[in-house]
PDB file of N, CA and C in Angstrom:
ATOM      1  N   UNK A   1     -56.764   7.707  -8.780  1.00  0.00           N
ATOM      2  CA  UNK A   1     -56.066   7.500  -7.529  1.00  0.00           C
ATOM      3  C   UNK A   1     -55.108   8.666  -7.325  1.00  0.00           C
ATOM      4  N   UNK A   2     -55.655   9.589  -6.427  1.00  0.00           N
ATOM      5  CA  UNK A   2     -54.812  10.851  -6.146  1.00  0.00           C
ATOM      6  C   UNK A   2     -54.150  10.631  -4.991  1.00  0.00           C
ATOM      7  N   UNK A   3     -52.962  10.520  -4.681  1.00  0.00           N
ATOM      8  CA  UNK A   3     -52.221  10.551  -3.806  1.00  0.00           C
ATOM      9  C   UNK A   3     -51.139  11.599  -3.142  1.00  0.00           C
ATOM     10  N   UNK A   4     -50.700  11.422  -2.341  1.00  0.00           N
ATOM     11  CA  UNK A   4     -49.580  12.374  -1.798  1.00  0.00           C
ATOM     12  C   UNK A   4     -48.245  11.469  -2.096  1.00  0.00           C
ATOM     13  N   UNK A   5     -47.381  11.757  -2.995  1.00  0.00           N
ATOM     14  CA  UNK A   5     -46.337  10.854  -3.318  1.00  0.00           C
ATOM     15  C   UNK A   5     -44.992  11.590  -2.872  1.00  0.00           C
ATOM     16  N   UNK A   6     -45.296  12.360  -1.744  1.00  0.00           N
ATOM     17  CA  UNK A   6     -44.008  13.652  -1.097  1.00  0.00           C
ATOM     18  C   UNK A   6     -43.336  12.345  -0.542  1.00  0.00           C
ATOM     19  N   UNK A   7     -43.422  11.808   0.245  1.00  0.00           N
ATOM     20  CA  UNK A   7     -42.792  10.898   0.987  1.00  0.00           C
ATOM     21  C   UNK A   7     -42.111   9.811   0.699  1.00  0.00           C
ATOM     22  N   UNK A   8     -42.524   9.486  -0.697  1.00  0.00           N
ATOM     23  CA  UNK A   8     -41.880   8.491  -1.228  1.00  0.00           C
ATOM     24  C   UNK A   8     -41.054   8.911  -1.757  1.00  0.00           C
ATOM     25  N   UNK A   9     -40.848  10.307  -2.744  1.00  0.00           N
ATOM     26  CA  UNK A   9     -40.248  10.581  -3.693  1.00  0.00           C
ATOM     27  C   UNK A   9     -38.926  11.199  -2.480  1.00  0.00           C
ATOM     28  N   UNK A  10     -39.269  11.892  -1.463  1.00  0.00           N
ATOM     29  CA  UNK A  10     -37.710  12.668  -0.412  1.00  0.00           C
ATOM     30  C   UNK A  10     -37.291  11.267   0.078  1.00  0.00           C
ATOM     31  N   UNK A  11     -38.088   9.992   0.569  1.00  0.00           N
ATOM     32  CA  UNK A  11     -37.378   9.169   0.901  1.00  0.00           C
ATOM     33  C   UNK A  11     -36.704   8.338   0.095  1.00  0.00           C
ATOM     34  N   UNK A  12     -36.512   8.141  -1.262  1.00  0.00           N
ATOM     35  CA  UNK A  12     -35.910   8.079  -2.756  1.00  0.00           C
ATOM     36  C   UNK A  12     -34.716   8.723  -2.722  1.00  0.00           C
ATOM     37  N   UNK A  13     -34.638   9.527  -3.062  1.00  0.00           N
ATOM     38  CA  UNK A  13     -34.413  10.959  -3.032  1.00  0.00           C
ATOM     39  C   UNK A  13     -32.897  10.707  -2.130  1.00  0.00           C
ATOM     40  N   UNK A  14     -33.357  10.865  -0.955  1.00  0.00           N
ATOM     41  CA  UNK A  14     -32.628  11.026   0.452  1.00  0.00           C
ATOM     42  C   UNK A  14     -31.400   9.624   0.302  1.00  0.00           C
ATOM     43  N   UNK A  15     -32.169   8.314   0.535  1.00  0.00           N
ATOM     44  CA  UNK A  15     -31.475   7.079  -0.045  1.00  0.00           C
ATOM     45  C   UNK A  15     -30.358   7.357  -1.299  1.00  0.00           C
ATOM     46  N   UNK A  16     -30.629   7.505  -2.112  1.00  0.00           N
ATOM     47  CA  UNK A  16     -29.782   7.584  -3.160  1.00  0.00           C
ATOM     48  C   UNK A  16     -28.473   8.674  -3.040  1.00  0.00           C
ATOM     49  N   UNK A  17     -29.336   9.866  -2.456  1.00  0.00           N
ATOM     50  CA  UNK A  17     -27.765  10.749  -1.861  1.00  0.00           C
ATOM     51  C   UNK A  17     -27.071  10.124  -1.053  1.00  0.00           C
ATOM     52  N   UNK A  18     -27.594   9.261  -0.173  1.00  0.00           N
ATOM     53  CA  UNK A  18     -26.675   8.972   1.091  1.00  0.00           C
ATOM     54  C   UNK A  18     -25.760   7.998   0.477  1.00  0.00           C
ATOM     55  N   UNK A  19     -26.419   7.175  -0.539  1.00  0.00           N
ATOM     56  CA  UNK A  19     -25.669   5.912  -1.468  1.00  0.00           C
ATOM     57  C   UNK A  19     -24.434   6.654  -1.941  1.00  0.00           C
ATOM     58  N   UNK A  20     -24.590   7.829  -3.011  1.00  0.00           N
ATOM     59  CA  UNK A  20     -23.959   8.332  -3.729  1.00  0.00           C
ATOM     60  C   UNK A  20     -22.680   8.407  -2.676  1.00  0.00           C
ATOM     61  N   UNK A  21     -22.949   9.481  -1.653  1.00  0.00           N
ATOM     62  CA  UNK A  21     -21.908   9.717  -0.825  1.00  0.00           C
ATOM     63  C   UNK A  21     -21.055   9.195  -0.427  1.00  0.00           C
ATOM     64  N   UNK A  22     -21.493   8.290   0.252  1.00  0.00           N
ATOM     65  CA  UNK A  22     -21.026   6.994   0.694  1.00  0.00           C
ATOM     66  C   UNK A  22     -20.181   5.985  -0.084  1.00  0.00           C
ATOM     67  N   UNK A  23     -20.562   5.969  -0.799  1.00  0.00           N
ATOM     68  CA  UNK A  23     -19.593   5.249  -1.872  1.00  0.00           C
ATOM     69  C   UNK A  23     -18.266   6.208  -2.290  1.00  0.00           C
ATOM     70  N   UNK A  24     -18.345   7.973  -2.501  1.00  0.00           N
ATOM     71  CA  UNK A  24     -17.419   8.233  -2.831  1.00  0.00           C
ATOM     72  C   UNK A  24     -16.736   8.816  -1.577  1.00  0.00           C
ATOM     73  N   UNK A  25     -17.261   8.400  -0.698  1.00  0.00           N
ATOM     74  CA  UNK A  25     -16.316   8.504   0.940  1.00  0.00           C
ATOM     75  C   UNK A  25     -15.358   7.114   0.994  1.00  0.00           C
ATOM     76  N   UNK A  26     -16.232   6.240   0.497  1.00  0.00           N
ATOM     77  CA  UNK A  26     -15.346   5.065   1.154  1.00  0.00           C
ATOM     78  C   UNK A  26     -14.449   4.831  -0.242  1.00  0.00           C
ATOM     79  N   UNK A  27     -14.654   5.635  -1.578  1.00  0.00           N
ATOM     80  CA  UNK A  27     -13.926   5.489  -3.023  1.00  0.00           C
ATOM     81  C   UNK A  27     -11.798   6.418  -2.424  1.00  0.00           C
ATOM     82  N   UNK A  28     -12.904   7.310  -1.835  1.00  0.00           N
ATOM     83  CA  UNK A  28     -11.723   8.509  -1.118  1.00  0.00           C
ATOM     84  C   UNK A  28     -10.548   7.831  -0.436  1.00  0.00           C
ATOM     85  N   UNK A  29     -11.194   7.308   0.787  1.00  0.00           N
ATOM     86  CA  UNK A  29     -10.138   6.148   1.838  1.00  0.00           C
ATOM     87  C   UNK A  29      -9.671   4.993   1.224  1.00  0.00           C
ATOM     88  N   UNK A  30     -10.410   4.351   0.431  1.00  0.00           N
ATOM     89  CA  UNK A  30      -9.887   2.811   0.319  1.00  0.00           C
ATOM     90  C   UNK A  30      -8.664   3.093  -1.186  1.00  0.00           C
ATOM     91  N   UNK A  31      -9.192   4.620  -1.801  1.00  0.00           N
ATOM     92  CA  UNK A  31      -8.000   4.603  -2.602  1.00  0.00           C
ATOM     93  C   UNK A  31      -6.737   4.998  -2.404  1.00  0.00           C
ATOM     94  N   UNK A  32      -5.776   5.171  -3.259  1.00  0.00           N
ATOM     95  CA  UNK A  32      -4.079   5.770  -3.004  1.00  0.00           C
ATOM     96  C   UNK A  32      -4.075   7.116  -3.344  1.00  0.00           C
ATOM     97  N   UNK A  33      -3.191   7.841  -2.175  1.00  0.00           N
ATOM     98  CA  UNK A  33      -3.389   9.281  -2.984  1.00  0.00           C
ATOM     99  C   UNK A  33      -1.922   9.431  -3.556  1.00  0.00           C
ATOM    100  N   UNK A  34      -2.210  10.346  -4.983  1.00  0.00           N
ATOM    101  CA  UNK A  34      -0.585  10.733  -5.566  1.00  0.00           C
ATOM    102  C   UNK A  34      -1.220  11.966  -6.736  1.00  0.00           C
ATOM    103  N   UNK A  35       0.158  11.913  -7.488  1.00  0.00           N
ATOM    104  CA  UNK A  35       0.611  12.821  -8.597  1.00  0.00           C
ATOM    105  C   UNK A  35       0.022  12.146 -10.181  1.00  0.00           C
ATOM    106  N   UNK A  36      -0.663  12.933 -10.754  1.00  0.00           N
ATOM    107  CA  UNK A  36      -0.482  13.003 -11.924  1.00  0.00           C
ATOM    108  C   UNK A  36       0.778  12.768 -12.790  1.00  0.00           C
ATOM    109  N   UNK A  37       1.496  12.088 -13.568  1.00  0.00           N
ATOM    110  CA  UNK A  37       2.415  12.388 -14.494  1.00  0.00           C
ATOM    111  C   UNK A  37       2.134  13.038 -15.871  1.00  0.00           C
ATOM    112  N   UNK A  38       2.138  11.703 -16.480  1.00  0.00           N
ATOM    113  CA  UNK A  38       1.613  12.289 -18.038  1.00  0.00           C
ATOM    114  C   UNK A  38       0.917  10.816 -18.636  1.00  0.00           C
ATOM    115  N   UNK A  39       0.041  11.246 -19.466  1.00  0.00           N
ATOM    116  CA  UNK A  39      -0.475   9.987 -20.552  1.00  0.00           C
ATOM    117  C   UNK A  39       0.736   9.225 -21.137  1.00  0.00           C
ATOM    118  N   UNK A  40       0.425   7.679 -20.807  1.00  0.00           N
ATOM    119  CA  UNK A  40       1.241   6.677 -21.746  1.00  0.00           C
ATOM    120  C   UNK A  40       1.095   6.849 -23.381  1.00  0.00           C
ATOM    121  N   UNK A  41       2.077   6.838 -23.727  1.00  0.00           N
ATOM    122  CA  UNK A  41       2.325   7.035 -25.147  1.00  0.00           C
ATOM    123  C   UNK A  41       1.672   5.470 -25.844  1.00  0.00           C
ATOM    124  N   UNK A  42       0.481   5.127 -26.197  1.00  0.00           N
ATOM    125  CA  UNK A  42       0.354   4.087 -27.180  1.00  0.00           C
ATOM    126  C   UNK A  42      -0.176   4.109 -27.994  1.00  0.00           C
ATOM    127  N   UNK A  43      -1.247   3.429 -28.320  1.00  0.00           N
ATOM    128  CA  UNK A  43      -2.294   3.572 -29.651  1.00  0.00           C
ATOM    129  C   UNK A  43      -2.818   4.468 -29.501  1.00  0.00           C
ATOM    130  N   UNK A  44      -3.305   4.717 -30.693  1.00  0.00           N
ATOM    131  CA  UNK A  44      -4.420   6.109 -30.732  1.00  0.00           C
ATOM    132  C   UNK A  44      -5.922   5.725 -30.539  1.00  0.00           C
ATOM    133  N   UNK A  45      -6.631   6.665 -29.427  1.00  0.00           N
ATOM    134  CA  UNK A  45      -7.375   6.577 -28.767  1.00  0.00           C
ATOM    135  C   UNK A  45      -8.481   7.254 -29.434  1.00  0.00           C
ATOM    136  N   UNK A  46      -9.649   7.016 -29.493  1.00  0.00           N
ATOM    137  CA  UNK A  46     -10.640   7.641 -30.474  1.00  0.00           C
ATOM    138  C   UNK A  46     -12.091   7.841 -29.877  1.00  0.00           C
ATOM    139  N   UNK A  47     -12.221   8.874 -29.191  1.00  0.00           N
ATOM    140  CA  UNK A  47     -13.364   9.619 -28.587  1.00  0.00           C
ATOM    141  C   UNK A  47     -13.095   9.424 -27.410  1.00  0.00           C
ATOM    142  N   UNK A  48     -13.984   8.838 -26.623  1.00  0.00           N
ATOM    143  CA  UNK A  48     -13.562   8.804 -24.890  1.00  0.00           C
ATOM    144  C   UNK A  48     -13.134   7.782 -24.649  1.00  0.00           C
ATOM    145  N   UNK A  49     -12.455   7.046 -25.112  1.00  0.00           N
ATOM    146  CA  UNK A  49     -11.491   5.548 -25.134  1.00  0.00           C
ATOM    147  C   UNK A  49     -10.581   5.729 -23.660  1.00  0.00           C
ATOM    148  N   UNK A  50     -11.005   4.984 -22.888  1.00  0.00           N
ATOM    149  CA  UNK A  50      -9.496   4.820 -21.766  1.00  0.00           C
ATOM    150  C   UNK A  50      -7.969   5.214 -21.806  1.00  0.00           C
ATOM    151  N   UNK A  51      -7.862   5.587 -21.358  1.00  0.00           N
ATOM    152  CA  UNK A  51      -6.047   6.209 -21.919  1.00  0.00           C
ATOM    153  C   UNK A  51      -5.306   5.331 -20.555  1.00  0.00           C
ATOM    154  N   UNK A  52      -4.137   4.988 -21.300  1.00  0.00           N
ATOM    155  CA  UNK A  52      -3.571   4.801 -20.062  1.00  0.00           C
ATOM    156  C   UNK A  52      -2.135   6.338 -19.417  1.00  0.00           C
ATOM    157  N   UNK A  53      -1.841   5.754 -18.124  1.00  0.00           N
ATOM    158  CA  UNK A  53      -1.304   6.931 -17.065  1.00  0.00           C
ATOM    159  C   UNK A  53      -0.249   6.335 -16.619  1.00  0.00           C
ATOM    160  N   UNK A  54       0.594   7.242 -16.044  1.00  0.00           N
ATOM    161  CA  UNK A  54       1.455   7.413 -14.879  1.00  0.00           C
ATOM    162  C   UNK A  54       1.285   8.073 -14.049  1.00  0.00           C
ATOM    163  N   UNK A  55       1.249   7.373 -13.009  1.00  0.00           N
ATOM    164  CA  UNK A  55       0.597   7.937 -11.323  1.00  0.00           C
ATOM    165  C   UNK A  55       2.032   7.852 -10.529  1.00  0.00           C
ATOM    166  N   UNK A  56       2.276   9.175 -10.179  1.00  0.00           N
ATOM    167  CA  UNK A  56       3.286   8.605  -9.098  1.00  0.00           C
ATOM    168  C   UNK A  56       2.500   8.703  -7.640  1.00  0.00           C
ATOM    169  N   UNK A  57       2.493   7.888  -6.436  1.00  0.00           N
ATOM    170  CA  UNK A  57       1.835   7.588  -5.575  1.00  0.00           C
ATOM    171  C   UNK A  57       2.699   8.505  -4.719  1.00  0.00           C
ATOM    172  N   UNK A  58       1.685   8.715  -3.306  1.00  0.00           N
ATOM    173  CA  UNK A  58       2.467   9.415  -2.128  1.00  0.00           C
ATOM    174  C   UNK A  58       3.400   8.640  -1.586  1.00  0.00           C
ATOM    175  N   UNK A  59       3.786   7.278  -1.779  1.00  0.00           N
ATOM    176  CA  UNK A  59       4.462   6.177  -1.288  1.00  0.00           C
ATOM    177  C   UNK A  59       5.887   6.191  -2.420  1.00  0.00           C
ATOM    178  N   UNK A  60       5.758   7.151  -3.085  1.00  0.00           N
ATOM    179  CA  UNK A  60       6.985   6.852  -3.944  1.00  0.00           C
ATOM    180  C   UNK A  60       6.759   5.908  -5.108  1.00  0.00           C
ATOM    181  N   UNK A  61       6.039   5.328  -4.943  1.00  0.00           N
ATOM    182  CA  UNK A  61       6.185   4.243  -6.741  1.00  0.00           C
ATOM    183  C   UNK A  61       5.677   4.939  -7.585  1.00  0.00           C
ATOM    184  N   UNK A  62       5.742   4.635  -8.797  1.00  0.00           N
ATOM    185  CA  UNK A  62       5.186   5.098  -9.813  1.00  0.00           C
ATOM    186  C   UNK A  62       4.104   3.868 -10.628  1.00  0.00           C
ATOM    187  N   UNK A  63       2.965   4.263 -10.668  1.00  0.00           N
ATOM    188  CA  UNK A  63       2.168   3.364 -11.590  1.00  0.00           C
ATOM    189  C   UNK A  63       1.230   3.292 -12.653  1.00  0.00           C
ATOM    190  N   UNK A  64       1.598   2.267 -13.501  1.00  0.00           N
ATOM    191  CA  UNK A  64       0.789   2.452 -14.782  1.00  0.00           C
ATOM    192  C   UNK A  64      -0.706   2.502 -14.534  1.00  0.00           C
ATOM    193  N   UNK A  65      -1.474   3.436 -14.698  1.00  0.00           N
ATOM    194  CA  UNK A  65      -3.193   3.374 -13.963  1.00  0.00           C
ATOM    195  C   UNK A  65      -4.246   4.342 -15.631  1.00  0.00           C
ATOM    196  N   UNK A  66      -5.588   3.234 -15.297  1.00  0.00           N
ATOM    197  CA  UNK A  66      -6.196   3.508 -16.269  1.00  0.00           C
ATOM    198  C   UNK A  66      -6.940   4.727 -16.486  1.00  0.00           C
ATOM    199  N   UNK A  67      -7.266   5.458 -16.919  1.00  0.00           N
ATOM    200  CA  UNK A  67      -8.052   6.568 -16.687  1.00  0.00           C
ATOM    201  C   UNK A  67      -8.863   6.572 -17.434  1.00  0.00           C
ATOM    202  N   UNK A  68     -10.742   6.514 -16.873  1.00  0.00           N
ATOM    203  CA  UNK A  68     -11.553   6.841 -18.019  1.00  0.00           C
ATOM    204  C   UNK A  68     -11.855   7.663 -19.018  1.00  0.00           C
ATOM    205  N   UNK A  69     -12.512   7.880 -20.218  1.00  0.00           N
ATOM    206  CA  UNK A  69     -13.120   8.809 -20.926  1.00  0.00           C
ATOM    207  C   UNK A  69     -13.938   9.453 -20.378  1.00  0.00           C
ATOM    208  N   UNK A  70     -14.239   9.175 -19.380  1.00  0.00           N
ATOM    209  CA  UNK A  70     -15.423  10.612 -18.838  1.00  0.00           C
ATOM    210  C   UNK A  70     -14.511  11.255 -17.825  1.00  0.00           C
ATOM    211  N   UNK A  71     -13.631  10.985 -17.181  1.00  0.00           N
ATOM    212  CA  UNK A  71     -12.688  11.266 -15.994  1.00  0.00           C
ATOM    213  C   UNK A  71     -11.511  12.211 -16.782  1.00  0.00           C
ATOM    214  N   UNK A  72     -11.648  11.807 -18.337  1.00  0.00           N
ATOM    215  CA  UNK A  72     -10.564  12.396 -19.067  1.00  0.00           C
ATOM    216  C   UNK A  72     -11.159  13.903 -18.916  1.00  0.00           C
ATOM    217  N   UNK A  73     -12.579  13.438 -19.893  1.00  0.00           N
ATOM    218  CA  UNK A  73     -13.396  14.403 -20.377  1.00  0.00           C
ATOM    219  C   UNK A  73     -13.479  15.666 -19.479  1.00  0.00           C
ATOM    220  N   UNK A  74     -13.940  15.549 -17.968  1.00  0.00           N
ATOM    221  CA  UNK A  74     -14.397  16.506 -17.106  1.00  0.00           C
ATOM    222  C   UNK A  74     -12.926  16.978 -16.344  1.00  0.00           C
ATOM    223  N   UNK A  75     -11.798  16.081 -15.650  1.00  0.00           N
ATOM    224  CA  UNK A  75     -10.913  16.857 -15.259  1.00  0.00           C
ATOM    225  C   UNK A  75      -9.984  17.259 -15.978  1.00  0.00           C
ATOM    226  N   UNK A  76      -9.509  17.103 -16.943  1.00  0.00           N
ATOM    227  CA  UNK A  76      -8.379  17.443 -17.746  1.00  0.00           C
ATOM    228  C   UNK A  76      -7.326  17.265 -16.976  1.00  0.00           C
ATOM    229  N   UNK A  77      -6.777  16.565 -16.845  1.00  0.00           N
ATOM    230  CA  UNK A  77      -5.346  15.909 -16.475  1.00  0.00           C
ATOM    231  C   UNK A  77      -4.481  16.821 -16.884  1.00  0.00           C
ATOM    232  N   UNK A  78      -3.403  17.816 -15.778  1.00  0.00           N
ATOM    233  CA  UNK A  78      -2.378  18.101 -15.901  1.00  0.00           C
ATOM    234  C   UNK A  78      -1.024  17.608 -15.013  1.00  0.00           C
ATOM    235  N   UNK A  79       0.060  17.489 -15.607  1.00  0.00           N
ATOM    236  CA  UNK A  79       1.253  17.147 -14.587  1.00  0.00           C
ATOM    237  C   UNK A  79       1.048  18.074 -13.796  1.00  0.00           C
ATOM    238  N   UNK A  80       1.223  17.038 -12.326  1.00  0.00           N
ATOM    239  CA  UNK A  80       1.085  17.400 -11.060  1.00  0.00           C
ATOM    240  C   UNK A  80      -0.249  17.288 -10.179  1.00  0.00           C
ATOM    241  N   UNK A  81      -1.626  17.120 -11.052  1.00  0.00           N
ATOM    242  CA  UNK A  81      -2.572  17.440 -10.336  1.00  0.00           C
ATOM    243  C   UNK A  81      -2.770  16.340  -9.532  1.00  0.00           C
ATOM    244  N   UNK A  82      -3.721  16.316  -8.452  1.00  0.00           N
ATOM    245  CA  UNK A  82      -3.402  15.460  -7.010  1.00  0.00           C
ATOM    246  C   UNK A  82      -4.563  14.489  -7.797  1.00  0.00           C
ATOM    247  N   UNK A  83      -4.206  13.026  -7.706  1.00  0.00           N
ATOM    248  CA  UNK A  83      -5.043  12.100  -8.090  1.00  0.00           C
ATOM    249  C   UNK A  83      -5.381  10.864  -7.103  1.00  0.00           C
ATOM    250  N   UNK A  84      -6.524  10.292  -6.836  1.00  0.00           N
ATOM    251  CA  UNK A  84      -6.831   9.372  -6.169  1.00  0.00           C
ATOM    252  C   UNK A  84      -6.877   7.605  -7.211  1.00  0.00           C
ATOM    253  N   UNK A  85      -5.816   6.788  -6.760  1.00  0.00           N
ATOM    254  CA  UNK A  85      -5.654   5.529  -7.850  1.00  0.00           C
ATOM    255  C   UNK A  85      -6.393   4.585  -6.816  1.00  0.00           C
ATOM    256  N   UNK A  86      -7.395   3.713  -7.821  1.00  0.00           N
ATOM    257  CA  UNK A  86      -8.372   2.834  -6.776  1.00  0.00           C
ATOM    258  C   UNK A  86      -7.717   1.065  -7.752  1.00  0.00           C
ATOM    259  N   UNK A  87      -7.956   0.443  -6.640  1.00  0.00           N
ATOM    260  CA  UNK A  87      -7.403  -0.764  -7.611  1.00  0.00           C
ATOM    261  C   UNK A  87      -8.792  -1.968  -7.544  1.00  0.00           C
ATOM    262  N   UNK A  88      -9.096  -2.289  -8.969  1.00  0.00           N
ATOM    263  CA  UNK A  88     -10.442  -3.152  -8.990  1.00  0.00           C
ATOM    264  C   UNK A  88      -9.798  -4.058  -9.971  1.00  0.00           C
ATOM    265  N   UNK A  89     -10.037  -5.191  -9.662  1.00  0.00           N
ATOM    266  CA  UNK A  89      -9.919  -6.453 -10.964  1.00  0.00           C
ATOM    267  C   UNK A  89      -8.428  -6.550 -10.865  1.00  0.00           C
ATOM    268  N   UNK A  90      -7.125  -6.272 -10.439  1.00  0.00           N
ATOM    269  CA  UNK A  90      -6.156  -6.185 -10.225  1.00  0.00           C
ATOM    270  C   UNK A  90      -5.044  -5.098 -11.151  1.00  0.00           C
ATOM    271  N   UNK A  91      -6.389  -4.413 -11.823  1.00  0.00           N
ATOM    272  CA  UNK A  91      -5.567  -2.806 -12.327  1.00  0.00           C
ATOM    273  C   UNK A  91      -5.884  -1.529 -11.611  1.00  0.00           C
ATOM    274  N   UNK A  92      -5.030  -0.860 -11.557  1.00  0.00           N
ATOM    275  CA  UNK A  92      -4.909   0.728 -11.602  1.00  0.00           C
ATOM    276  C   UNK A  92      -6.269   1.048 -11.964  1.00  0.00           C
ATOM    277  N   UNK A  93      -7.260   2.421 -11.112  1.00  0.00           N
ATOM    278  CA  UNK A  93      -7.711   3.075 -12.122  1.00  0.00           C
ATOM    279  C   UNK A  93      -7.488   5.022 -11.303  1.00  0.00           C
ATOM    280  N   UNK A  94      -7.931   5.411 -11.933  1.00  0.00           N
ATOM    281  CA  UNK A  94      -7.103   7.057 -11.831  1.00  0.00           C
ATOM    282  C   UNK A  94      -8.729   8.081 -11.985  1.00  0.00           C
ATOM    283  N   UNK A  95      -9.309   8.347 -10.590  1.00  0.00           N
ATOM    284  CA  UNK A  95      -9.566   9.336 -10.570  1.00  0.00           C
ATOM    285  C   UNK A  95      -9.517  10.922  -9.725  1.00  0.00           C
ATOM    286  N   UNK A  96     -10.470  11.741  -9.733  1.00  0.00           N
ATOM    287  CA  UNK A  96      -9.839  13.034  -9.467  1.00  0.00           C
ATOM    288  C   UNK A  96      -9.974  12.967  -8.109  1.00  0.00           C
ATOM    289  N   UNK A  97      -8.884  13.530  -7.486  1.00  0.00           N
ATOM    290  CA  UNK A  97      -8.282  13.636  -6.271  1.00  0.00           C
ATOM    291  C   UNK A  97      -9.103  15.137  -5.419  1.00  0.00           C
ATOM    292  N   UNK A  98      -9.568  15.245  -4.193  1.00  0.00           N
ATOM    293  CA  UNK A  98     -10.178  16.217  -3.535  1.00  0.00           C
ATOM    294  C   UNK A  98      -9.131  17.130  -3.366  1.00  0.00           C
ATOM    295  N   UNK A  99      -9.484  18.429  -3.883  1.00  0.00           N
ATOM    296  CA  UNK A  99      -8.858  19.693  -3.667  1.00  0.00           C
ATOM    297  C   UNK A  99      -7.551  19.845  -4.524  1.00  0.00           C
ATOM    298  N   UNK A 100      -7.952  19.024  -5.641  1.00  0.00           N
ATOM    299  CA  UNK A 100      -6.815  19.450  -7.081  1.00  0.00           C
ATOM    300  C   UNK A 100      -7.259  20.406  -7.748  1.00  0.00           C
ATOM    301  N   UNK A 101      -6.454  21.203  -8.250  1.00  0.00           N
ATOM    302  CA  UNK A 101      -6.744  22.549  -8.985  1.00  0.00           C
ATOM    303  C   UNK A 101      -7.709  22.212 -10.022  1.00  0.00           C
ATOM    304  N   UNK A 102      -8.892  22.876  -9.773  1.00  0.00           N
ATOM    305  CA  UNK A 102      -9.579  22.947 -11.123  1.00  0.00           C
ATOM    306  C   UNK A 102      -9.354  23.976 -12.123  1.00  0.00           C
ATOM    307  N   UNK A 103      -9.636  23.655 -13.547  1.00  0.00           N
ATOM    308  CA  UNK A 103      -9.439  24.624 -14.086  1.00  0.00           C
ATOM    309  C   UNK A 103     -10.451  24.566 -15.297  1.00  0.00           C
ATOM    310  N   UNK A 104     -11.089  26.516 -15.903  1.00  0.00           N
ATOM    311  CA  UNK A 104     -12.081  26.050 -16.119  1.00  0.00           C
ATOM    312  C   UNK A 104     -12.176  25.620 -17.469  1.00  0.00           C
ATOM    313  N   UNK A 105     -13.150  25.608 -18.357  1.00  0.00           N
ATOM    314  CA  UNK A 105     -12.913  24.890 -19.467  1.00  0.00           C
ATOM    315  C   UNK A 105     -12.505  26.505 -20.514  1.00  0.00           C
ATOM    316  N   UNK A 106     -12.424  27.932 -20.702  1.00  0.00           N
ATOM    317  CA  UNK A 106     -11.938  28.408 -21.693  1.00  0.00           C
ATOM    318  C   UNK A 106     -10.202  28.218 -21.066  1.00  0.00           C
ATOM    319  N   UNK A 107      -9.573  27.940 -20.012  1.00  0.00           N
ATOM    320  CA  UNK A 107      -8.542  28.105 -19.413  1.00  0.00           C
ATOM    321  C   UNK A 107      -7.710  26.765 -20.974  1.00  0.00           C
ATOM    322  N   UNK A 108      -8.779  25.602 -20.011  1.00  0.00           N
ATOM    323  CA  UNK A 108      -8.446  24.302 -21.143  1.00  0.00           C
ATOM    324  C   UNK A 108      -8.289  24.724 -22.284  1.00  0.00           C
ATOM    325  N   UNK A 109      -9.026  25.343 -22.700  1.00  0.00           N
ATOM    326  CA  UNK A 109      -9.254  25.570 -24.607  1.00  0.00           C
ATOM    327  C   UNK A 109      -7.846  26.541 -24.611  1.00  0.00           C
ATOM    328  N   UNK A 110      -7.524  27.098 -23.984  1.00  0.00           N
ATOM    329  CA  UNK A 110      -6.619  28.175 -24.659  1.00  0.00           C
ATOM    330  C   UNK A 110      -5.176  27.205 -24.441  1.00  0.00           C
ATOM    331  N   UNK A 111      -5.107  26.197 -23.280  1.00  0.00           N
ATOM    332  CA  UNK A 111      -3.876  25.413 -23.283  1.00  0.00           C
ATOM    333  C   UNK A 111      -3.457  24.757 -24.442  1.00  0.00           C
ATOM    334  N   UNK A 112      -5.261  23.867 -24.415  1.00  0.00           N
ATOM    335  CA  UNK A 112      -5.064  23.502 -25.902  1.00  0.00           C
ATOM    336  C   UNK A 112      -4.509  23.740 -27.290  1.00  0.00           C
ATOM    337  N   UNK A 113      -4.952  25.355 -27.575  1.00  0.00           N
ATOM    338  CA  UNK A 113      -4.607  25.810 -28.231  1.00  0.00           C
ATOM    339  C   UNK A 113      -2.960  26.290 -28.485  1.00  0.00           C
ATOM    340  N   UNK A 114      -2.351  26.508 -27.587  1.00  0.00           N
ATOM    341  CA  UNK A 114      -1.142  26.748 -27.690  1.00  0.00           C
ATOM    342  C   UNK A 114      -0.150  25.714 -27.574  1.00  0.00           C
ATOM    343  N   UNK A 115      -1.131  24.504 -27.112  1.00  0.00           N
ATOM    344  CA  UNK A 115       0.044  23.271 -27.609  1.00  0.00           C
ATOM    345  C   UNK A 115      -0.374  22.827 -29.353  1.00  0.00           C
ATOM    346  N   UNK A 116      -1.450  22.724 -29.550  1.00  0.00           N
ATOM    347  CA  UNK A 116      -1.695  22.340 -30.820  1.00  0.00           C
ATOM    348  C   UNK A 116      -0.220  22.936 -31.963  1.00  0.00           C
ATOM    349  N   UNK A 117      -0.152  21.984 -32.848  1.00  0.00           N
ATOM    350  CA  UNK A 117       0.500  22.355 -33.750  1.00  0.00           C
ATOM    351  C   UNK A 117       0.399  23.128 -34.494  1.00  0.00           C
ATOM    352  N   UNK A 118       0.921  24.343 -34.968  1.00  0.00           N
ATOM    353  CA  UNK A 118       0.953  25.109 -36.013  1.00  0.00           C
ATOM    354  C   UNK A 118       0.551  24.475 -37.651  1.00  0.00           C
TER     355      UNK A 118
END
C-alpha cells in the first residue's frame, strides 16, 4: 500500500505548531510579569530537582514561586532577569519571561566559575 502521506503528515505537523503556540501565547497573558530575585535558601537539591524562588512581580509583591529543573537548566536565572510567574494548583511557578537577556552557555560557565569556591 503506497501512498502519498504529504497531507497528513503537514496537516500534523501544522496542528501541533498552532497547539504549541497557542498555549504559550495564552501561558504569556494569563501569567504575571516581574523580576527575578534569587533562589530560596533550603534543602539541597540534587540534579534537576525544583528549586524554590523569589519573584518580585510588576505589582510590587514579592513571591515565593517554583521553578523547574529544565527552566533552571536552559535559562540560568540571574538577579534581575524579566520572568513570567503562572499560578496552577494554587502555587507560584516561574518561567522565562520574553525578551530577558540571554546569555550564552561559555558566558554561564565562566560566571560559574568565578563564583565557585576556591
Amino acid at each position: 500500500m503506497n501512498g502519498d502521506y504529504g497531507i497528513l503528515f503537514y496537516g500534523t505537523a501544522a496542528l501541533l505548531l498552532s497547539a504549541m503556540v497557542g498555549l504559550e501565547v495564552y501561558r504569556l497573558r494569563a501569567g504575571k510579569r516581574g523580576r527575578f530575585r534569587r533562589f530560596v535558601a533550603g534543602e539541597a537539591a540534587f540534579g534537576l530537582a525544583p528549586l524554590n524562588a523569589e519573584v518580585e512581580l510588576d505589582d510590587g509583591r514579592v513571591v515565593e514561586a517554583t521553578v523547574p529543573g529544565c527552566t533552571q537548566c536552559v535559562c540560568r536565572f540571574k538577579a534581575g532577569d524579566a520572568v513570567v510567574v503562572t499560578t496552577a494548583a494554587g502555587r507560584h511557578y516561574v518561567g522565562a519571561g520574553i525578551g530577558r537577556t540571554r546569555r550564552s552557555g561559555r558566558e554561564c560557565a565562566r560566571e560559574a566559575a568565578e563564583e565557585a569556591p576556591s
